[in-house]
C-alpha atoms as a PDB file:
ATOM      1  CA  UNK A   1      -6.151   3.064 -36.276  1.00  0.00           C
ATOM      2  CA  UNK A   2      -4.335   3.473 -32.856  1.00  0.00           C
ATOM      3  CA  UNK A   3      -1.794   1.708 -31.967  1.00  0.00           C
ATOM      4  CA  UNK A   4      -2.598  -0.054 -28.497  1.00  0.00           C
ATOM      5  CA  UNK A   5       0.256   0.250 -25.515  1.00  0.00           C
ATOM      6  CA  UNK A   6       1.707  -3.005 -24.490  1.00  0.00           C
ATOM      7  CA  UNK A   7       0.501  -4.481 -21.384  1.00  0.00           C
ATOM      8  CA  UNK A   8       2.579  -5.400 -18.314  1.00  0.00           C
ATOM      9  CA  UNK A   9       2.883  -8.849 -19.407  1.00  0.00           C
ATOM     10  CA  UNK A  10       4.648  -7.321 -22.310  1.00  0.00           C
ATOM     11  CA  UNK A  11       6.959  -5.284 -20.955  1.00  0.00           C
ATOM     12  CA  UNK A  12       7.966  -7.429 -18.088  1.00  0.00           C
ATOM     13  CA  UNK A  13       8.702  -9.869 -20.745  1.00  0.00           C
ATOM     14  CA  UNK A  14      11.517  -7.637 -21.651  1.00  0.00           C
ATOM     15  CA  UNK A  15      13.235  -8.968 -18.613  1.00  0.00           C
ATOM     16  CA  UNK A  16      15.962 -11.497 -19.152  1.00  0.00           C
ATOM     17  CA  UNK A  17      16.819 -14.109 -16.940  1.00  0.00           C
ATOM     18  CA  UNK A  18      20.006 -13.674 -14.813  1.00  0.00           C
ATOM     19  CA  UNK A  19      20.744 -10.420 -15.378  1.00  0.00           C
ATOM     20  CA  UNK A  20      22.370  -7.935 -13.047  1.00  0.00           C
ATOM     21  CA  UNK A  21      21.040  -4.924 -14.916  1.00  0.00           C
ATOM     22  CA  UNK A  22      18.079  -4.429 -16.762  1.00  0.00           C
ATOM     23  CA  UNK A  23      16.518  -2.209 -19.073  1.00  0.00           C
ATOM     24  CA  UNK A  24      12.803  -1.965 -20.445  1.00  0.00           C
ATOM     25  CA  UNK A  25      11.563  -0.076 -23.465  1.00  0.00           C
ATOM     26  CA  UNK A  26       8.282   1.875 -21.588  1.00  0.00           C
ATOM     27  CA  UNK A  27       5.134   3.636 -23.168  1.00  0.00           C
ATOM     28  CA  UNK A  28       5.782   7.212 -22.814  1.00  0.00           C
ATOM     29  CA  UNK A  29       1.977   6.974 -21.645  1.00  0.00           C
ATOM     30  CA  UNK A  30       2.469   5.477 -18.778  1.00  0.00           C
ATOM     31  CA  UNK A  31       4.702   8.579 -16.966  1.00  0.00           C
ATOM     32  CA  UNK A  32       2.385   8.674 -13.351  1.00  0.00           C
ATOM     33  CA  UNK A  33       5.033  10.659 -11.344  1.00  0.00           C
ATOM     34  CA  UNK A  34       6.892   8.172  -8.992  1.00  0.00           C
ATOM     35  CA  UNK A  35       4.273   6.123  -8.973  1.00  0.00           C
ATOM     36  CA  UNK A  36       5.457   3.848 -12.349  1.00  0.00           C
ATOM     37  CA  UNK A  37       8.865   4.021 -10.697  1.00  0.00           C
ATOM     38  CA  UNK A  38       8.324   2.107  -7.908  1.00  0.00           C
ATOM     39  CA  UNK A  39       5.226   0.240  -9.246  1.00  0.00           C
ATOM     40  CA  UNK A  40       7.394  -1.027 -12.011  1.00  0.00           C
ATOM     41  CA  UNK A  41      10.368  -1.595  -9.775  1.00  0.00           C
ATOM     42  CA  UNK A  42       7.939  -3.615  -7.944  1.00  0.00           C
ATOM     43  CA  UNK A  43       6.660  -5.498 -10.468  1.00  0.00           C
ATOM     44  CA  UNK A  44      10.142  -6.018 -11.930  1.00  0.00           C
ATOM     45  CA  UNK A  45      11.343  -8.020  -8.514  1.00  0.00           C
ATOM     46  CA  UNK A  46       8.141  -9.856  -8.310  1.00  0.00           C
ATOM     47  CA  UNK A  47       8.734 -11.315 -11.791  1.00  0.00           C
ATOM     48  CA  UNK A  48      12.479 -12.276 -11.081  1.00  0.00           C
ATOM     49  CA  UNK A  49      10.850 -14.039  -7.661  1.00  0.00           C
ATOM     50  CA  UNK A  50       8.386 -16.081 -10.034  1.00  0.00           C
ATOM     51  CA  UNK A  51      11.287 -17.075 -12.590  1.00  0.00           C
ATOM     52  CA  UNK A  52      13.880 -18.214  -9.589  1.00  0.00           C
ATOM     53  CA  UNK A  53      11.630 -20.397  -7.465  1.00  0.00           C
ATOM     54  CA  UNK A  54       9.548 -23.435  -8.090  1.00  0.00           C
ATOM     55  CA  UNK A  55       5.947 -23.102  -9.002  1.00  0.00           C
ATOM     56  CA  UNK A  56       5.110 -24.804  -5.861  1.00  0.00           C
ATOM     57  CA  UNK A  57       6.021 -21.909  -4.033  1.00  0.00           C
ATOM     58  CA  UNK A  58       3.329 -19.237  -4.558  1.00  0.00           C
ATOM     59  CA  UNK A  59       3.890 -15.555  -3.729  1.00  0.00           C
ATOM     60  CA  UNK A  60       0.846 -15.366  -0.551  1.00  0.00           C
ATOM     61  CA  UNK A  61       1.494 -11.504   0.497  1.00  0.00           C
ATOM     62  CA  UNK A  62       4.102  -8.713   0.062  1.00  0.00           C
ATOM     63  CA  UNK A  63       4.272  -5.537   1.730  1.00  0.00           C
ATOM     64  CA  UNK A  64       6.077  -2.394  -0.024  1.00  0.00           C
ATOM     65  CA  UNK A  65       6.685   1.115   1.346  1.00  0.00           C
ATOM     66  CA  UNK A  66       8.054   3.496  -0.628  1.00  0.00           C
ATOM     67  CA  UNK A  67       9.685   5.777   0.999  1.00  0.00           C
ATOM     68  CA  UNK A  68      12.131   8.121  -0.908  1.00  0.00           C
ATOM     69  CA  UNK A  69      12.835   8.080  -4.615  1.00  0.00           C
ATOM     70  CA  UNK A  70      15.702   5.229  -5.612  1.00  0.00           C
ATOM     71  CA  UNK A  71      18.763   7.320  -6.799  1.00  0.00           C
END
């Protein structure tokens, strides 16, 4: 039987609440190029937004460019 990659939920749950640094434990699957980087790095801030405000306060739009690779 094959073993099923965790989903996003998953791996975002990884993420502990304030911390500086993070790391997450990633299915080597899921190696797109830059794209996971700054997908996931994405994904990562949106998550810290949802566990520092109130419910109340729903994310309505972001805009992202990525423009170089993070160093």
């Amino acid at each position: 039987m094959t073993k099923l990659a965790p989903s996003l939920e998953q791996v975002l749950h990884q993420l502990t609440a304030a911390e500086d640094e993070q790391q997450l434990q990633l299915p080597s699957g899921w190696g797109q190029g830059r794209a996971l980087f700054g997908g996931l790095t994405v994904a990562v801030v949106i998550e810290h937004l949802r566990r520092a405000v109130a419910a109340q306060q729903a994310l309505r739009s972001l805009s992202v460019s990525f423009v170089a690779p993070a160093v």
